[in-house]
N, C-alpha and C. Protein backbone atom coordinates (compact mmCIF):
# COMPACT_ATOMS: atom_id res chain seq x y z
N UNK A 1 -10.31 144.26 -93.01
CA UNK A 1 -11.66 143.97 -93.47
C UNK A 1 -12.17 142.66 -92.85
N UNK A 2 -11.19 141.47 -92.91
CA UNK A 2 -11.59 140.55 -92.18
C UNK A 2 -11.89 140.35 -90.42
N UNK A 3 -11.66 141.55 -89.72
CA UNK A 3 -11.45 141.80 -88.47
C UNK A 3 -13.06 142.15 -88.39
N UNK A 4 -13.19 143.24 -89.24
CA UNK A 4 -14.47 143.76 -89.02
C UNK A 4 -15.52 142.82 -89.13
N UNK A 5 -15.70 142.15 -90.62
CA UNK A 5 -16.41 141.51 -90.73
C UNK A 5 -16.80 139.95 -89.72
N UNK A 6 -15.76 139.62 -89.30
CA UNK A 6 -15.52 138.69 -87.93
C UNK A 6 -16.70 139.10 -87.18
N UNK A 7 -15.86 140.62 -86.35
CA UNK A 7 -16.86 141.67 -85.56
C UNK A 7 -18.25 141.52 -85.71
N UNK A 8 -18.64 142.01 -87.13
CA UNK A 8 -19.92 142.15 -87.23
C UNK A 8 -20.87 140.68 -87.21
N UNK A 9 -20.02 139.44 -87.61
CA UNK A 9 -20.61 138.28 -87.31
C UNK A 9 -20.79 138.32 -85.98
N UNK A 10 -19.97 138.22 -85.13
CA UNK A 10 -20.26 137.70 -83.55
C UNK A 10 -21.34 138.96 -82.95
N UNK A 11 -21.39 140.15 -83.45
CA UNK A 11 -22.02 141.01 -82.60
C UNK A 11 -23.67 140.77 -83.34
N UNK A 12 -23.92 140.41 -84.69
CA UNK A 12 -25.21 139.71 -84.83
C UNK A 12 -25.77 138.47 -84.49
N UNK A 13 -24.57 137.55 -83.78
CA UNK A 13 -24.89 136.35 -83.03
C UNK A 13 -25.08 136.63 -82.10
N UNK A 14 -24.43 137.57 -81.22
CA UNK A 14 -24.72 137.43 -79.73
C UNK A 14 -26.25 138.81 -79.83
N UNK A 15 -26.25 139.60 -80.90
CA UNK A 15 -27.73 140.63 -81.03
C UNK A 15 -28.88 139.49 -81.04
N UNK A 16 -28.85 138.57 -81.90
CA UNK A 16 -29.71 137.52 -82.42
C UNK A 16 -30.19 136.62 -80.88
N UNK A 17 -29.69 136.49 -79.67
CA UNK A 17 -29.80 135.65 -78.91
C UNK A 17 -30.11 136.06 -77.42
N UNK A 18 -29.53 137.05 -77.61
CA UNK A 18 -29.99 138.14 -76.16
C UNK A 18 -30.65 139.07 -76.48
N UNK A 19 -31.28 140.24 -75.43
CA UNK A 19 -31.59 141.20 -75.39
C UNK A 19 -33.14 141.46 -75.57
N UNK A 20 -34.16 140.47 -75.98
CA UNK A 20 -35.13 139.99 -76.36
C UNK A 20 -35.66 139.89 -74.74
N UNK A 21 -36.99 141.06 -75.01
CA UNK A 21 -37.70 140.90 -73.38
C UNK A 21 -38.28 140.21 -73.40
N UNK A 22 -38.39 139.40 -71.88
CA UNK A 22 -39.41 138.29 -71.70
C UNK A 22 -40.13 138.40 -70.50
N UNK A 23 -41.13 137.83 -70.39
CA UNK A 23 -41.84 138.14 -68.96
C UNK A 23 -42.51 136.73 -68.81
N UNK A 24 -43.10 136.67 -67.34
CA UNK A 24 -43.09 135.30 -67.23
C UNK A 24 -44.36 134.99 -67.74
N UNK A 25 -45.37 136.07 -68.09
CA UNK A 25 -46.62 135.39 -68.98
C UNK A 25 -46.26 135.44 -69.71
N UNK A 26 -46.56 133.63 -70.75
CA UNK A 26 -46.37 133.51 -72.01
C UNK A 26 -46.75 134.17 -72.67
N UNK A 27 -47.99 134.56 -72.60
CA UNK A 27 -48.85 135.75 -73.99
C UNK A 27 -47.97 136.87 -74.05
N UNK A 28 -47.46 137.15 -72.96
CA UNK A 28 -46.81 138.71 -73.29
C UNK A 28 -45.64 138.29 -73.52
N UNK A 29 -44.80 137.33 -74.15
CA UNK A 29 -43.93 136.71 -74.18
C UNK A 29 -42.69 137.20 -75.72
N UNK A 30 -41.83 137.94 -76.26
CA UNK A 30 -41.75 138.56 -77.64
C UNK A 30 -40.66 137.45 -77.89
N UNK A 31 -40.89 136.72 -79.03
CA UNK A 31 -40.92 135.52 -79.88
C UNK A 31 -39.78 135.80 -81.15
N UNK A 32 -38.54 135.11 -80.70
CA UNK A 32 -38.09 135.50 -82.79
C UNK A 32 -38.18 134.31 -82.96
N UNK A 33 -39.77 134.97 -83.75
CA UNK A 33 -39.71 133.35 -85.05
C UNK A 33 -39.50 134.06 -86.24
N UNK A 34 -40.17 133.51 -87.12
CA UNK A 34 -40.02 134.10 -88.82
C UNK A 34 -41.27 134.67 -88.95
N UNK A 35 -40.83 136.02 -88.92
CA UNK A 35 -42.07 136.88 -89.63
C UNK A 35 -43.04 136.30 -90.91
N UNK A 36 -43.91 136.28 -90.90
CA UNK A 36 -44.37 135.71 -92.80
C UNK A 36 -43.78 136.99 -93.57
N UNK A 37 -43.51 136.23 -94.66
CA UNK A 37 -43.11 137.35 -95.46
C UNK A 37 -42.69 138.62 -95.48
N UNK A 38 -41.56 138.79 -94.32
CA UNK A 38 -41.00 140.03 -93.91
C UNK A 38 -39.76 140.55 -95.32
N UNK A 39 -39.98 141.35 -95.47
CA UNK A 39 -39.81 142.27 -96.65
C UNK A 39 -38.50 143.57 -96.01
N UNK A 40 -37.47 143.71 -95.73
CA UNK A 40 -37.25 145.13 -95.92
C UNK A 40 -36.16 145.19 -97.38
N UNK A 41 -36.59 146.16 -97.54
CA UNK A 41 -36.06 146.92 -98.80
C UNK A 41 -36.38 148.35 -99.37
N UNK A 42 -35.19 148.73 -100.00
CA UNK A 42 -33.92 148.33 -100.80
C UNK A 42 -33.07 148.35 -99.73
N UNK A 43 -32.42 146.89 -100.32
CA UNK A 43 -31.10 146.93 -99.37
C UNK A 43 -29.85 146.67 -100.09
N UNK A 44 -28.86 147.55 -100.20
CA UNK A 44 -28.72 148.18 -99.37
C UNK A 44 -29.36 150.03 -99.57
N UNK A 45 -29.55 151.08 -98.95
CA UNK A 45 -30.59 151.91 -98.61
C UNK A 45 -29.28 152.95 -99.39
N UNK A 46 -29.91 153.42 -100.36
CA UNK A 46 -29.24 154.88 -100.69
C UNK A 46 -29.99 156.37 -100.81
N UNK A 47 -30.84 156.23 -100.56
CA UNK A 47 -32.21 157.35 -100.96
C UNK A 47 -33.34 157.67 -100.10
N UNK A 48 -32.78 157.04 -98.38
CA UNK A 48 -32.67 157.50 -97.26
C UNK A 48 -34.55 156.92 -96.84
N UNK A 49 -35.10 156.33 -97.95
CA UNK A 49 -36.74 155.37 -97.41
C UNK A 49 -36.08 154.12 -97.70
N UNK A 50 -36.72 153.49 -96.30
CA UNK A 50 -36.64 151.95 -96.31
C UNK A 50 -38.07 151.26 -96.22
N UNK A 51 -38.33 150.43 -96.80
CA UNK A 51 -39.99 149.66 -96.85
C UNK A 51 -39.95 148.47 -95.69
N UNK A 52 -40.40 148.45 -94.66
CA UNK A 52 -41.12 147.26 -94.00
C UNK A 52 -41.98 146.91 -94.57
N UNK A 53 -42.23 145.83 -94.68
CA UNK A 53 -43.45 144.63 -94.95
C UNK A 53 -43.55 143.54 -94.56
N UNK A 54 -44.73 143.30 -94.33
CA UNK A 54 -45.02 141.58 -93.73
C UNK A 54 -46.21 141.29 -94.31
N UNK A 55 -46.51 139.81 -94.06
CA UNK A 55 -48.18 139.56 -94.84
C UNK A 55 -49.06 140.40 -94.19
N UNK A 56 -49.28 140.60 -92.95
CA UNK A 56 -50.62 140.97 -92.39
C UNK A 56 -50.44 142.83 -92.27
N UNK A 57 -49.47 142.98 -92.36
CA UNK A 57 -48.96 144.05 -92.48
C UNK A 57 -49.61 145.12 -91.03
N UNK A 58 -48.92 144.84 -89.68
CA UNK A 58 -50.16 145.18 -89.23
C UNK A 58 -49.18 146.16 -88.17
N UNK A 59 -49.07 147.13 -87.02
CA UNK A 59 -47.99 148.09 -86.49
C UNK A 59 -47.02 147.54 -86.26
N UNK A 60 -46.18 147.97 -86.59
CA UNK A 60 -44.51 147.33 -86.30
C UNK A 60 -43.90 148.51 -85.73
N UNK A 61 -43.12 148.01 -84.28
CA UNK A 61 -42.18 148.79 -84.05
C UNK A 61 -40.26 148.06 -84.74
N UNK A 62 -39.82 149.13 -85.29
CA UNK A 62 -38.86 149.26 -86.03
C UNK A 62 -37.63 149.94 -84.51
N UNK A 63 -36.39 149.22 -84.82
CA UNK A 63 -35.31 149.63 -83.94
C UNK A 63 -34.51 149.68 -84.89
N UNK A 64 -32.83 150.73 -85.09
CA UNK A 64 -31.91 150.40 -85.50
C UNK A 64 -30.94 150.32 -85.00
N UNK A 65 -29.99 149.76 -84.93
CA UNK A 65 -28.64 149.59 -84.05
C UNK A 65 -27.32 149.85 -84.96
N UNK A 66 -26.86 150.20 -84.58
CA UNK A 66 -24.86 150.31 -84.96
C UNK A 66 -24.49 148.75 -84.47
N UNK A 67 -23.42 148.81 -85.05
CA UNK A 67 -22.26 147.86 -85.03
C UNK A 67 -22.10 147.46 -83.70
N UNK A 68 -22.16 148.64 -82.99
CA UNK A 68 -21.81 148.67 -81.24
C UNK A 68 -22.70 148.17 -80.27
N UNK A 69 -23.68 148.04 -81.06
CA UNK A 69 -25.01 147.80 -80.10
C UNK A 69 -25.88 149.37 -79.36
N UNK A 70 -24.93 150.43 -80.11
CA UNK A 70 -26.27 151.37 -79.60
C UNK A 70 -27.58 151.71 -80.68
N UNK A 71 -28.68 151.76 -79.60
CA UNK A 71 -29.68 151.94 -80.43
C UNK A 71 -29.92 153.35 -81.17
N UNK A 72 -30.00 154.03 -82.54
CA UNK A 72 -30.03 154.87 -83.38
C UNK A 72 -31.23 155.66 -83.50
N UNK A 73 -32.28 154.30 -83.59
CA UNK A 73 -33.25 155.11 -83.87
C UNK A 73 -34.24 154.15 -83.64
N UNK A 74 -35.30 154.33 -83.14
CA UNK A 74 -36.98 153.51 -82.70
C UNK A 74 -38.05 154.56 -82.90
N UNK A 75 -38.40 153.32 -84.01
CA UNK A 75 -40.06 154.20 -84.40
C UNK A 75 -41.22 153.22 -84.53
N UNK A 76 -42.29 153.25 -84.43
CA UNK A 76 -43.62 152.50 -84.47
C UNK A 76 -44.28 152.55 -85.88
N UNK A 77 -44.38 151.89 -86.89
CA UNK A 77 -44.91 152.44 -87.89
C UNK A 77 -45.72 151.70 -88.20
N UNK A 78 -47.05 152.65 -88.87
CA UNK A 78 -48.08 151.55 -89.29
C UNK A 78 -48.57 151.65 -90.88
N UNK A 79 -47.69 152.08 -91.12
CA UNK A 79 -47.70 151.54 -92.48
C UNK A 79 -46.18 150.84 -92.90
N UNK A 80 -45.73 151.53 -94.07
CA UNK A 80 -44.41 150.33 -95.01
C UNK A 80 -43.39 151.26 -95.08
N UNK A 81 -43.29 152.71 -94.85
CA UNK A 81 -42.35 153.66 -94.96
C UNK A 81 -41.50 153.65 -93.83
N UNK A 82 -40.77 153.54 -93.57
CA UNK A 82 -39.66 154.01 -92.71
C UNK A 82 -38.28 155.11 -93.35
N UNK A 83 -38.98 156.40 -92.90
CA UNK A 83 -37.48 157.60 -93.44
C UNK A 83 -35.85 157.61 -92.51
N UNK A 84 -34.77 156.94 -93.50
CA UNK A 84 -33.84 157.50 -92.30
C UNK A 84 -32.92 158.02 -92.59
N UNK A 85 -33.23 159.03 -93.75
CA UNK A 85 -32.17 159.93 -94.37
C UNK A 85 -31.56 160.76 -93.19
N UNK A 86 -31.71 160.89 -91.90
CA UNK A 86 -30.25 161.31 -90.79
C UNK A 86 -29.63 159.90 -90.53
N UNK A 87 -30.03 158.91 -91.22
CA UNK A 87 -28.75 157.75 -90.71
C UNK A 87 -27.35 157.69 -91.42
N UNK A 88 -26.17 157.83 -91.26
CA UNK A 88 -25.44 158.17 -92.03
C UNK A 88 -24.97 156.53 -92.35
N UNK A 89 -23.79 156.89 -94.00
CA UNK A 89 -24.02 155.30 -93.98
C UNK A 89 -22.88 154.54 -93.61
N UNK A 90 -23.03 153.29 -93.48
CA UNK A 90 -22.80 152.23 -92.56
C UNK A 90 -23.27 150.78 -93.01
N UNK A 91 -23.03 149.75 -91.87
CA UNK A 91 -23.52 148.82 -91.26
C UNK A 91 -24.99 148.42 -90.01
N UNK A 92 -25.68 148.29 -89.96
CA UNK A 92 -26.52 148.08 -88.98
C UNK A 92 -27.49 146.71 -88.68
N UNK A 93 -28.10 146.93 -87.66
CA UNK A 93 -28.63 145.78 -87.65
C UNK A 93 -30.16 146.35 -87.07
N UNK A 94 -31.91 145.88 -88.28
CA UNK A 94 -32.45 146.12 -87.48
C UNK A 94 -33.25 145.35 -87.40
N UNK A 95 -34.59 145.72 -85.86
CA UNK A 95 -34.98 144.67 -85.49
C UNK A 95 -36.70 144.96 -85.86
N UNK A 96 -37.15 144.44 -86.04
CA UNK A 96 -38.70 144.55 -86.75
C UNK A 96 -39.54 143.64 -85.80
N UNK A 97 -40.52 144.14 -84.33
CA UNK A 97 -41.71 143.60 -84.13
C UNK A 97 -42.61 143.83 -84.17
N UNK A 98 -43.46 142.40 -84.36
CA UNK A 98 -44.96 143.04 -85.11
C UNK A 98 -45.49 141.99 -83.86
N UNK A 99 -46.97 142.31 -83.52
CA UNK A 99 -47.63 141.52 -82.94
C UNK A 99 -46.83 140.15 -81.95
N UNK A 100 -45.85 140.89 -81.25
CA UNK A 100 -44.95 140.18 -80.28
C UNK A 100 -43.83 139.43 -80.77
N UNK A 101 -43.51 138.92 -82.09
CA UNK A 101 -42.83 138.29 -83.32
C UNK A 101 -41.98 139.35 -83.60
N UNK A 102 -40.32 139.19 -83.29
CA UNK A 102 -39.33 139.93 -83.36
C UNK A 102 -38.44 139.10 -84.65
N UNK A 103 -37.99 140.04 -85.56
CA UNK A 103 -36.62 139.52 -86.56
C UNK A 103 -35.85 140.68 -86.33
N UNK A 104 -34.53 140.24 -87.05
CA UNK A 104 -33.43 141.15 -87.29
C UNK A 104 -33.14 141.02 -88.52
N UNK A 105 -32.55 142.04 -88.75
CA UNK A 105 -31.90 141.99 -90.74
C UNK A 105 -30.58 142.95 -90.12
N UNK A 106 -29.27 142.60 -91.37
CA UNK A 106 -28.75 143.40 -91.48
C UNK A 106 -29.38 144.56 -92.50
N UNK A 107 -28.60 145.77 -92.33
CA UNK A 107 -29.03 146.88 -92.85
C UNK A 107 -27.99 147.68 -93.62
N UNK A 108 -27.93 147.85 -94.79
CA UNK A 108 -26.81 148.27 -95.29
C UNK A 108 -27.34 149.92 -95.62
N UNK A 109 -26.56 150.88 -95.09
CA UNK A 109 -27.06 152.21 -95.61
C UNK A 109 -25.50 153.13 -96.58
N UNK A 110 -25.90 153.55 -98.02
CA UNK A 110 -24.96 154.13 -98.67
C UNK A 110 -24.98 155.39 -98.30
């Protein structure tokens, strides 16, 4: 248990720091700062809807990842629902951008 959990620290440190596109115009530039009031819940997920939220609440593309770093599932949503009753459960990590402003959460699914 302590192996894994090790694991899953370093693979959300090194998720958290790479992989984030950049281009050399600043404006088009995707930013992890702190969402305002980024919201997901329930966590952890047993009943297969997960809620995004933020203050402005405005299209978010949604990513999920495994443990491994493969990506699961990417969807665009413009509202607060996200369905992922085919995610089986696990550990994950996902990544929420809105208006160029990227976070990550872990994701716990029962």
């Amino acid at each position: 248990m302590k192996t894994i959990t090790y694991l899953l620290f370093l693979f959300f440190m090194l998720f958290s720091r790479i992989g984030f596109a950049q281009s050399s115009d600043k404006n088009d530039m995707i930013q992890e700062e702190n969402m305002e009031n980024l919201s997901v819940y329930p966590n952890p997920v047993s009943h297969g809807k997960l809620y995004v939220v933020t203050k402005n609440n405005l299209t978010k593309h949604v990513e999920i990842y495994n443990v491994l770093g493969k990506k699961i599932l990417s969807e665009t949503l413009s509202g607060k629902e996200l369905n992922i009753s085919k995610i089986k459960p696990g550990i994950y990590i996902i990544k929420i951008t809105e208006n160029n402003i990227s976070a990550t959460r872990k994701l716990i699914v029962k």
